[in-house]
N, C-alpha and C. Protein backbone atom coordinates (compact mmCIF):
# COMPACT_ATOMS: atom_id res chain seq x y z
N UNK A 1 89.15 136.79 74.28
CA UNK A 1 90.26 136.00 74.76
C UNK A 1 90.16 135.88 76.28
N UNK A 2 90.36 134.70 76.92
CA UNK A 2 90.04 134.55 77.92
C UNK A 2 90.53 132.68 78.28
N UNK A 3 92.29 133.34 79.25
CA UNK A 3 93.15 132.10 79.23
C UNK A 3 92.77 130.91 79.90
N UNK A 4 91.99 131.91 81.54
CA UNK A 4 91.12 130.58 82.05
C UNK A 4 89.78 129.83 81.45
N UNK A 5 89.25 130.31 80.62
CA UNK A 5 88.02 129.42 80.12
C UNK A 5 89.18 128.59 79.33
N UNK A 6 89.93 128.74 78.46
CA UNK A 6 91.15 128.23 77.65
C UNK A 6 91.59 126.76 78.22
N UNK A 7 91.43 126.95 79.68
CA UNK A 7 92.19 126.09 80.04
C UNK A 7 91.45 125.20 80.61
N UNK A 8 90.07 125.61 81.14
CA UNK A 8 89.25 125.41 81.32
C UNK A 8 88.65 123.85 80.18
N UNK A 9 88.82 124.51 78.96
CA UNK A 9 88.33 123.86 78.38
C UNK A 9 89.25 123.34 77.53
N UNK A 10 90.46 123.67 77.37
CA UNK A 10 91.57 122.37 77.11
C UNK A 10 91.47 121.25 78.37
N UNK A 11 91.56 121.70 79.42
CA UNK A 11 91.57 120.28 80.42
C UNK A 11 90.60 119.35 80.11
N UNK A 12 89.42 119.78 79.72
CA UNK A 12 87.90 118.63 79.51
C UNK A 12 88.77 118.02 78.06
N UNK A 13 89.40 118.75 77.10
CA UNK A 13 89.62 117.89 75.56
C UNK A 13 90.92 117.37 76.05
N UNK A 14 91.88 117.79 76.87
CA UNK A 14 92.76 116.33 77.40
C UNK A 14 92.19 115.68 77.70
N UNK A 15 91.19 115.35 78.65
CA UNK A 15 90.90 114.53 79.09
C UNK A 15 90.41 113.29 78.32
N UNK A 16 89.44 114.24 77.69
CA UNK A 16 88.90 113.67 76.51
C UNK A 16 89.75 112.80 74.99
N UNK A 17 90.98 113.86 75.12
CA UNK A 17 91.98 112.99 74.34
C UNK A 17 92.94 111.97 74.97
N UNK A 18 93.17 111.73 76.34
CA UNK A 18 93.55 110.34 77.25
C UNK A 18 93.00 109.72 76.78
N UNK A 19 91.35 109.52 76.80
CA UNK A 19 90.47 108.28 76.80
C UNK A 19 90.68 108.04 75.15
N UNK A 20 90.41 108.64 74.19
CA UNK A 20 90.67 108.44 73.12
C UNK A 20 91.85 107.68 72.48
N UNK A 21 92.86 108.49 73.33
CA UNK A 21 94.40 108.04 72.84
C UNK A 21 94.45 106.43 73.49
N UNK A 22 93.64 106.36 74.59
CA UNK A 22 93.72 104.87 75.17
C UNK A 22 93.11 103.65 74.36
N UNK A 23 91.96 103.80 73.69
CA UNK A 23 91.03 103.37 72.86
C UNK A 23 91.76 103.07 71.56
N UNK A 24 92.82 104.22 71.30
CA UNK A 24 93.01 103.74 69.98
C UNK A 24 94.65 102.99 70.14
N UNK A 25 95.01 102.67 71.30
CA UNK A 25 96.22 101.89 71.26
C UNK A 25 95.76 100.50 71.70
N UNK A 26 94.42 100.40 72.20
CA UNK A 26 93.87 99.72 72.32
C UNK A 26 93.53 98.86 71.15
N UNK A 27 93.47 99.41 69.87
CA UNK A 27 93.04 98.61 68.97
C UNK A 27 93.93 98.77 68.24
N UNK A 28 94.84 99.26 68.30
CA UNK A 28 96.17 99.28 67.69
C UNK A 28 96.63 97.87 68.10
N UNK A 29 96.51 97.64 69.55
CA UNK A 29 97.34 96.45 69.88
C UNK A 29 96.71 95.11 69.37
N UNK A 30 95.16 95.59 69.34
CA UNK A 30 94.48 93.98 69.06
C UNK A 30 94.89 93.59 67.30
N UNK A 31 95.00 95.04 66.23
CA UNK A 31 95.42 94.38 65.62
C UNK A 31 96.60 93.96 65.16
N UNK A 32 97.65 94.66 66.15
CA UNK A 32 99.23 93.76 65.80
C UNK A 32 98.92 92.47 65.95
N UNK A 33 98.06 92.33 67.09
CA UNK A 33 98.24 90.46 67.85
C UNK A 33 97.49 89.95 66.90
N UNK A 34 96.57 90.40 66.06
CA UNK A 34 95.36 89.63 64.76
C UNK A 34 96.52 89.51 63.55
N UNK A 35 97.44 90.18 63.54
CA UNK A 35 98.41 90.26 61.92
C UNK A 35 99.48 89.52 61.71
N UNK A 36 99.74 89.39 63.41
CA UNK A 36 101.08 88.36 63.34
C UNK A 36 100.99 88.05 64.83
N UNK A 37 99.98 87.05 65.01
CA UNK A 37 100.05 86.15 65.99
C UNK A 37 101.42 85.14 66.41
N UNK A 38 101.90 84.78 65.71
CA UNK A 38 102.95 84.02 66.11
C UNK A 38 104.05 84.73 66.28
N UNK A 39 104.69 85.32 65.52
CA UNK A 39 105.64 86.93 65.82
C UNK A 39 105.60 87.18 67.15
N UNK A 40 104.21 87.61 67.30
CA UNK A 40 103.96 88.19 69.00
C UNK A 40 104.46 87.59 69.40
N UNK A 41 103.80 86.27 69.96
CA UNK A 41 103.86 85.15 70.68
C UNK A 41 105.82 85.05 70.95
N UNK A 42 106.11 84.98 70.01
CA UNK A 42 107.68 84.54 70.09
C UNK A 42 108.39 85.67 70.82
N UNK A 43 107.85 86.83 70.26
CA UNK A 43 108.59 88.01 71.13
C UNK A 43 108.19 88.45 72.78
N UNK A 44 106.83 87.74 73.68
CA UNK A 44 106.87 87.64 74.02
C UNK A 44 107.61 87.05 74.84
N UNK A 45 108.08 85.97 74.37
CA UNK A 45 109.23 84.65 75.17
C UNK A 45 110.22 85.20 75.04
N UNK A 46 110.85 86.19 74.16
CA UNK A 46 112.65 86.88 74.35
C UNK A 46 112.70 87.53 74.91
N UNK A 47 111.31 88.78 75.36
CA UNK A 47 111.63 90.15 76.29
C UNK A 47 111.99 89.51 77.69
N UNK A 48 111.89 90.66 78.23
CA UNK A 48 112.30 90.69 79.36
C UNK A 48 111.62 89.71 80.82
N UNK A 49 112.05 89.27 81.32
CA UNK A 49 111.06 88.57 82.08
C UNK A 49 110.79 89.74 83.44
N UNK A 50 111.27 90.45 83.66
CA UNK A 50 111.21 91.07 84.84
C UNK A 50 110.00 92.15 84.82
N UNK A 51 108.87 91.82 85.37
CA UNK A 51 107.54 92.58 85.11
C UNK A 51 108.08 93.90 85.48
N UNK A 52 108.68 94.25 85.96
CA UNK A 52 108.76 96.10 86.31
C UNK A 52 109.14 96.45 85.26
N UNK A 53 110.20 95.90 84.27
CA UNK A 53 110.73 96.74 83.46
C UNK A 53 109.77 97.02 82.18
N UNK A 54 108.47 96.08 82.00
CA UNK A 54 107.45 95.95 81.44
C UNK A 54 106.11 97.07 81.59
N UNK A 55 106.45 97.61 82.49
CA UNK A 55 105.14 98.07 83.05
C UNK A 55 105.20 99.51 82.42
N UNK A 56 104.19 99.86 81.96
CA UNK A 56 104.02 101.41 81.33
C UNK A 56 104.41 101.96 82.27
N UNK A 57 105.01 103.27 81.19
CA UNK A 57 105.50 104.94 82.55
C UNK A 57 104.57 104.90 83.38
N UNK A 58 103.30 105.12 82.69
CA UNK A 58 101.86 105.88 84.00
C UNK A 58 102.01 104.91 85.41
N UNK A 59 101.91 103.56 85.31
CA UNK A 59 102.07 102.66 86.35
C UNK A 59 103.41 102.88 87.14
N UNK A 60 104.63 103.30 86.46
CA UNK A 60 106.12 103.99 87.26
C UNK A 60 105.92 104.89 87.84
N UNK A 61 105.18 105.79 86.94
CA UNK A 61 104.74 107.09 87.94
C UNK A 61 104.26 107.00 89.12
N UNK A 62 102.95 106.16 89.06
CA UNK A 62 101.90 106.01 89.89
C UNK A 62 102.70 105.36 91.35
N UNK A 63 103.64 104.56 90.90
CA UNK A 63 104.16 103.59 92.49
C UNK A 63 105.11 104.55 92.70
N UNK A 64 105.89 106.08 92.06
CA UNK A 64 106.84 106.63 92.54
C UNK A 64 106.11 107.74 93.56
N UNK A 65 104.86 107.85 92.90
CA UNK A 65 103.96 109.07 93.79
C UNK A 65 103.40 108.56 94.75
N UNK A 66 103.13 106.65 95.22
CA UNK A 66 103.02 106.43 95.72
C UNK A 66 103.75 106.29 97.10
N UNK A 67 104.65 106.07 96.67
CA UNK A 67 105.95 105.74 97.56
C UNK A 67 106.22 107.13 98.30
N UNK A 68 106.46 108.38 97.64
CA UNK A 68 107.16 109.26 97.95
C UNK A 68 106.04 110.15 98.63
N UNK A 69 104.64 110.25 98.26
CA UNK A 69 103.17 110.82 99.28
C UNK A 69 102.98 110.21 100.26
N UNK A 70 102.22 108.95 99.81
CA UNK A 70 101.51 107.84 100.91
C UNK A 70 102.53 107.30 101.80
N UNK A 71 103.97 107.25 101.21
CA UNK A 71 105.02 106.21 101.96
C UNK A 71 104.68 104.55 102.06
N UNK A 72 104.12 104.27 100.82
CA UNK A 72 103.21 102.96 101.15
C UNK A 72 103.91 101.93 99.58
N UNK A 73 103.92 100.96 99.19
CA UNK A 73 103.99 100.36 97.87
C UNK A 73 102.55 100.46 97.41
N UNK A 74 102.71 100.40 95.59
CA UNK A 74 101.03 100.57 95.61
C UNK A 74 100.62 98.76 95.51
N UNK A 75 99.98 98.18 95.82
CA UNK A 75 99.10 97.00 95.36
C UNK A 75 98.83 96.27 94.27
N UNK A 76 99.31 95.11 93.58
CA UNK A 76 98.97 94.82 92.43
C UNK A 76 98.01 94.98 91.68
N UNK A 77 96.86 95.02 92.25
CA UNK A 77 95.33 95.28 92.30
C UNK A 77 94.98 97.03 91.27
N UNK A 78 96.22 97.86 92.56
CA UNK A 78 95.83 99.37 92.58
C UNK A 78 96.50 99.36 91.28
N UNK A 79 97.78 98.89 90.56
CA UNK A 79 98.72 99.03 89.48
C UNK A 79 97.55 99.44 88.66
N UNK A 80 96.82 98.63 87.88
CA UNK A 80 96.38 99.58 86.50
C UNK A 80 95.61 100.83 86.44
N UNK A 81 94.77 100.93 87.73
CA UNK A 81 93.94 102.01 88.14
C UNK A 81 94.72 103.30 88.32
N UNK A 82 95.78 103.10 89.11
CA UNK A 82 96.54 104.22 89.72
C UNK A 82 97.54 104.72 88.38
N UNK A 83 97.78 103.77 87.43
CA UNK A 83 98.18 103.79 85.95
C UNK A 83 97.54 104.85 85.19
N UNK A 84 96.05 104.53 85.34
CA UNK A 84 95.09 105.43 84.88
C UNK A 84 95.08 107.02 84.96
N UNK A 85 95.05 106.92 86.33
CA UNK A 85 94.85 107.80 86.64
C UNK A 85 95.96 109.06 86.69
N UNK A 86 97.43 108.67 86.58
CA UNK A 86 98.12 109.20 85.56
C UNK A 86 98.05 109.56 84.34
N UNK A 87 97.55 108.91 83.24
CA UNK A 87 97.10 108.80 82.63
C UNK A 87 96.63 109.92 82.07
N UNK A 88 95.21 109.97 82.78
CA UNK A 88 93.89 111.21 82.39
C UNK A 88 94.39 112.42 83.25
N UNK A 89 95.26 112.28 84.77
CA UNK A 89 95.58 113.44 85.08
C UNK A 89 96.71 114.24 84.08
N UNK A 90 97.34 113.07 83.44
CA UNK A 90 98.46 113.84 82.46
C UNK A 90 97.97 114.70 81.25
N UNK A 91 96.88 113.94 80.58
CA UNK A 91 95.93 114.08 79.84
C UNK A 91 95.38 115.27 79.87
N UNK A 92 94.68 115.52 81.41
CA UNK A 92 93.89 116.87 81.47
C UNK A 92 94.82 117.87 81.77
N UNK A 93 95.87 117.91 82.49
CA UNK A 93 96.86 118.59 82.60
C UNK A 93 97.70 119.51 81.27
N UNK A 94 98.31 118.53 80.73
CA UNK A 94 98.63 119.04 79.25
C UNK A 94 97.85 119.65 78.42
N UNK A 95 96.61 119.24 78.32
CA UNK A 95 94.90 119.95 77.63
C UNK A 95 94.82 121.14 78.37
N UNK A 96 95.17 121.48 79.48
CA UNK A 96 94.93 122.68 80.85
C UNK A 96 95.79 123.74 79.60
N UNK A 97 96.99 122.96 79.77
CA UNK A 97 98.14 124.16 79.25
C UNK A 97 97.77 124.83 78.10
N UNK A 98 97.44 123.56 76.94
CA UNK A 98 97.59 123.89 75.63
C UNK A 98 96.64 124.73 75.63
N UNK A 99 95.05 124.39 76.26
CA UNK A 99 93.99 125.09 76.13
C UNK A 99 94.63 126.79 76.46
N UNK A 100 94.99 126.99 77.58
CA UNK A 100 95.60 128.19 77.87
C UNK A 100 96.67 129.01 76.71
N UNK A 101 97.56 128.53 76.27
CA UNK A 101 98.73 128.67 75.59
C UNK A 101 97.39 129.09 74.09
N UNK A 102 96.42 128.37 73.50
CA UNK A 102 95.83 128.06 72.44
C UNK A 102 95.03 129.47 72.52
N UNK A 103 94.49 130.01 73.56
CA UNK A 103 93.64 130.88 73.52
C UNK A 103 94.84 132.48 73.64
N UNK A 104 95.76 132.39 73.76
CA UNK A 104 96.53 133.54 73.88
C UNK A 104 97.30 133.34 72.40
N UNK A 105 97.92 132.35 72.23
CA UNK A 105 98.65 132.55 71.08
C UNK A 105 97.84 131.35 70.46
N UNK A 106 96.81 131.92 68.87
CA UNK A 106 95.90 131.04 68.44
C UNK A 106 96.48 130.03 66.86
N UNK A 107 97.86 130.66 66.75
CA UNK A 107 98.94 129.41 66.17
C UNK A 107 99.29 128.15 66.42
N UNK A 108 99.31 128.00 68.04
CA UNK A 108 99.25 126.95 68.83
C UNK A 108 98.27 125.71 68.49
N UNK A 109 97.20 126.21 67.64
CA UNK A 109 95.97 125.15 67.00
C UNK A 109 95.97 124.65 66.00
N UNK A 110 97.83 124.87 65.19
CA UNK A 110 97.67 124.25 64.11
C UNK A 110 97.49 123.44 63.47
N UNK A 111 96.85 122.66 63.18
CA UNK A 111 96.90 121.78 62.11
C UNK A 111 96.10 120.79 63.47
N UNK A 112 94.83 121.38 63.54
CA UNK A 112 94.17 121.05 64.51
C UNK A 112 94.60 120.06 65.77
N UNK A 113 95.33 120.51 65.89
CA UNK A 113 96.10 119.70 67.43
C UNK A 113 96.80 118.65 66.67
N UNK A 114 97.55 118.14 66.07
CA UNK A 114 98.55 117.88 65.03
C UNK A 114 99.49 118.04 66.15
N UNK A 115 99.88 119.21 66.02
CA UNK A 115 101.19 119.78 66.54
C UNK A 115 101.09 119.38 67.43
N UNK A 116 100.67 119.69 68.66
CA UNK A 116 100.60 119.67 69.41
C UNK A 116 100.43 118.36 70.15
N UNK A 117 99.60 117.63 69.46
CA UNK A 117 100.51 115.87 69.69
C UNK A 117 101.67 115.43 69.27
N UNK A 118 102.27 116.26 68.58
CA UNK A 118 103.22 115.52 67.65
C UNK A 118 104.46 116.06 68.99
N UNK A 119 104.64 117.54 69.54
CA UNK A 119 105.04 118.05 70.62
C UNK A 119 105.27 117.19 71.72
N UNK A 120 104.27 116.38 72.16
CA UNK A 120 103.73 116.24 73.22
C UNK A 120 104.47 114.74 73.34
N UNK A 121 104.49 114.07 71.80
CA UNK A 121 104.72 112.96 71.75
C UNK A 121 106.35 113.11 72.12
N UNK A 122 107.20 114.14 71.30
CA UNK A 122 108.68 113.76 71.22
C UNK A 122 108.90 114.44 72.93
N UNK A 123 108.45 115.30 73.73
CA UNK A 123 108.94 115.67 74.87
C UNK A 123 108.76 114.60 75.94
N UNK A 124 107.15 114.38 75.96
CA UNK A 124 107.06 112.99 76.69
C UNK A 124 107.83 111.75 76.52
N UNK A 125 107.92 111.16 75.57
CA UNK A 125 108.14 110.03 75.19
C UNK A 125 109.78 109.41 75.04
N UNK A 126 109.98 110.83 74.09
CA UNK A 126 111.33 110.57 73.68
C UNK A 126 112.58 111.67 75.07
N UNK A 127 111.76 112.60 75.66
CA UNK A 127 113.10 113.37 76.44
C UNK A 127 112.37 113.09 77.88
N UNK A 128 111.05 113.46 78.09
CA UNK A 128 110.75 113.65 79.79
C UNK A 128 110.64 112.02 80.45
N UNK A 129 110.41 110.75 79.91
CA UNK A 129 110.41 109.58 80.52
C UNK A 129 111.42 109.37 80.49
N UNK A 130 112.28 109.45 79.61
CA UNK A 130 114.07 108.49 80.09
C UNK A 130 114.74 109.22 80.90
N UNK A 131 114.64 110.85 80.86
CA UNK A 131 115.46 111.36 81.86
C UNK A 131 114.80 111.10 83.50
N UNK A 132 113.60 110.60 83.13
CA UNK A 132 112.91 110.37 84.92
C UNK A 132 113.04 108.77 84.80
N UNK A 133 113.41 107.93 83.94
CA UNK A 133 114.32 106.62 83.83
C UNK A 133 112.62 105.72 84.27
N UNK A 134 111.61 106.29 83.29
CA UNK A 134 110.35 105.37 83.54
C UNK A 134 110.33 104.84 82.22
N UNK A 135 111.37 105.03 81.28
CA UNK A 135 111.00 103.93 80.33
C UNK A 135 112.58 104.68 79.44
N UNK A 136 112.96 103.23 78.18
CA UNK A 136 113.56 103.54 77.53
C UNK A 136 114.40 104.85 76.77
N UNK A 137 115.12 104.73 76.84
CA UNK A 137 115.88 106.13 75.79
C UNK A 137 115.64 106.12 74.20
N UNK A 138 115.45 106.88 73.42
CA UNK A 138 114.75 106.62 72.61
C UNK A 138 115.53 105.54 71.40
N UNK A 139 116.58 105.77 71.28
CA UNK A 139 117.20 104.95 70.21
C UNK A 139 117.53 103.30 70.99
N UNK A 140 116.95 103.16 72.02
CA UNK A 140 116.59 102.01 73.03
C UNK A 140 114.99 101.37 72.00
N UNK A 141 114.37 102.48 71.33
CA UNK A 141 112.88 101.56 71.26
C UNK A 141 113.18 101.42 69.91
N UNK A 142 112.51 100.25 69.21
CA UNK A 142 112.08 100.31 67.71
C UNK A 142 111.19 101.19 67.08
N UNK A 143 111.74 101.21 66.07
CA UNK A 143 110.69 102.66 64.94
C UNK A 143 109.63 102.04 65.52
N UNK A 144 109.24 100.96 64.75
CA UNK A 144 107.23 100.38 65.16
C UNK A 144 106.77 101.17 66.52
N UNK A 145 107.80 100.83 67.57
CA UNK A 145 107.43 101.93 68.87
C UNK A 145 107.02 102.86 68.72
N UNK A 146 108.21 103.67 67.66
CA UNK A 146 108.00 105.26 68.14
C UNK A 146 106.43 105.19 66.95
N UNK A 147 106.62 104.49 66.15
CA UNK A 147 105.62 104.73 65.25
C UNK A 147 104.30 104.70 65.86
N UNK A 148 103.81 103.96 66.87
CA UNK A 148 102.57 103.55 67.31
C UNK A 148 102.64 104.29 68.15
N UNK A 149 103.53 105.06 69.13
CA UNK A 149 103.66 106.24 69.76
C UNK A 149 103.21 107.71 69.59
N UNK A 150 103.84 107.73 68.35
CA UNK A 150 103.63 109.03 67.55
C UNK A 150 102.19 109.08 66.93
N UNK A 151 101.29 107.72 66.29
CA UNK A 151 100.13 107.78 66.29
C UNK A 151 98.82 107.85 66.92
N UNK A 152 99.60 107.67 68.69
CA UNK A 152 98.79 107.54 69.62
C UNK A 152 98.43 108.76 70.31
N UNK A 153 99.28 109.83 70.03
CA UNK A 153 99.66 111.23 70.47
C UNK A 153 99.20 112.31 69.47
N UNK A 154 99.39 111.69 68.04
CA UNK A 154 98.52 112.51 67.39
C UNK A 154 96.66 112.64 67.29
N UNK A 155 96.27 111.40 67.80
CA UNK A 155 95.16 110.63 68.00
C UNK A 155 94.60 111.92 68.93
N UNK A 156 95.57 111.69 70.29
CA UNK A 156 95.38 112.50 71.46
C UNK A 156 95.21 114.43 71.26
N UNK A 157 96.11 114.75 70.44
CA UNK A 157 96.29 115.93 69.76
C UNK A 157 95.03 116.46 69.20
N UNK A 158 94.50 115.61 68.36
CA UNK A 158 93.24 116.01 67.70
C UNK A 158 92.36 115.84 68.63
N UNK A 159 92.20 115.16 68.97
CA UNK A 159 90.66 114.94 70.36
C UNK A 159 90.74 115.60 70.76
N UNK A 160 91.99 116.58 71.74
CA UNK A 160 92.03 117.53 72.64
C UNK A 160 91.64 118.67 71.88
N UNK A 161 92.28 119.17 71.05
CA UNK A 161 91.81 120.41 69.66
C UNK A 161 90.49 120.59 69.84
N UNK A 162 89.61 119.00 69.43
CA UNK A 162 88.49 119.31 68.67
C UNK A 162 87.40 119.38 69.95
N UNK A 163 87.68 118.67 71.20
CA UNK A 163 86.85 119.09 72.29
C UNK A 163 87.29 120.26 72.25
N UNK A 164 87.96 120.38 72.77
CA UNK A 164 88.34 121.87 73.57
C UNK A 164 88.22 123.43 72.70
N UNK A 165 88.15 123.15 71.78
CA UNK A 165 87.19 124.08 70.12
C UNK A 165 85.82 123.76 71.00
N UNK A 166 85.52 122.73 70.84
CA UNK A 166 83.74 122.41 70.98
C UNK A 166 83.66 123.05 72.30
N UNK A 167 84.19 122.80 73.38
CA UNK A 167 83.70 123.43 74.85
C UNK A 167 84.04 124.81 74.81
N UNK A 168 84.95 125.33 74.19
CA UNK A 168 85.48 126.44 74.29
C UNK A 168 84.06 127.53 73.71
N UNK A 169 83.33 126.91 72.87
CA UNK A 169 82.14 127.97 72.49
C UNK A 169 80.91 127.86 73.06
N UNK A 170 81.05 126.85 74.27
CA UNK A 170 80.38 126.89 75.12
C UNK A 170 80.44 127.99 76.33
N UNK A 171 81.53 127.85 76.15
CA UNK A 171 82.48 128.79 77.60
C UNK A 171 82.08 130.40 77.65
């Protein structure tokens, strides 16, 4: 047992589960827009017109850390990058913990990172973004939301598990 290799090597399977979890909302989205093209289309034209209120947490984050470090606005340009990079730092961050938490208490791995997306999904999503007011309250989103939410996190859950198993017997 050994918490820093733990964490060590949960941070590489967050990381590893960001990019994953990105990939697969990624094709999550292409095939809502392939199943009901016109649907979309229409619901595009009722939301909101005001691009901020549109913009993913990671991109809220990114212009609040901007603002409040640099003292600067971030750049339209910088928006999806600096998005990102929330993103994978959140990613490896949370992988840091679990990896740590996983190697001391080895319950924590149940249901091979299962849980632990499923965790990750209702604290993030549903309690730590609305109370920092970077996105909706939860009975604000539609099930389909939370649904493609909750699949995107479990996605993330397992990737992180199964790297961070794999690096961990490297370690």
């Amino acid at each position: 047992m050994d918490p820093i290799k733990g964490a060590v090597a949960g941070a590489v399977g967050g990381a590893a589960g960001a990019y994953t979890m990105q990939r697969f909302q990624e094709w999550w989205q292409d095939l809502e827009t392939r199943a009901a093209p016109k649907r979309r289309a229409h619901a595009a034209t009722d939301g909101a017109t005001d691009k901020q209120t549109d913009e993913p947490a990671t991109v809220k984050a990114a212009e609040r850390v901007s603002k409040k470090v640099l003292d600067t606005e971030l750049t339209v340009e910088l928006k999806p990058v600096a998005g990102e990079a929330v993103h994978y730092t959140t990613g490896a961050t949370i992988g840091a913990i679990y990896g740590f938490v996983a190697e001391v208490l080895p319950p924590a791995r149940m249901f091979h990172g299962l849980l632990m997306g499923s965790i990750v999904w209702w604290t993030a999503d549903n309690m730590v973004v609305p109370a920092q007011k970077l996105g909706k309250k939860p009975e604000q989103v539609p099930p389909s939301r939370h649904a493609y939410a909750l699949a995107s996190h479990l996605v993330y859950g397992f990737t992180t598990e199964l790297v961070r198993s794999l690096v961990r017997t490297v370690l």
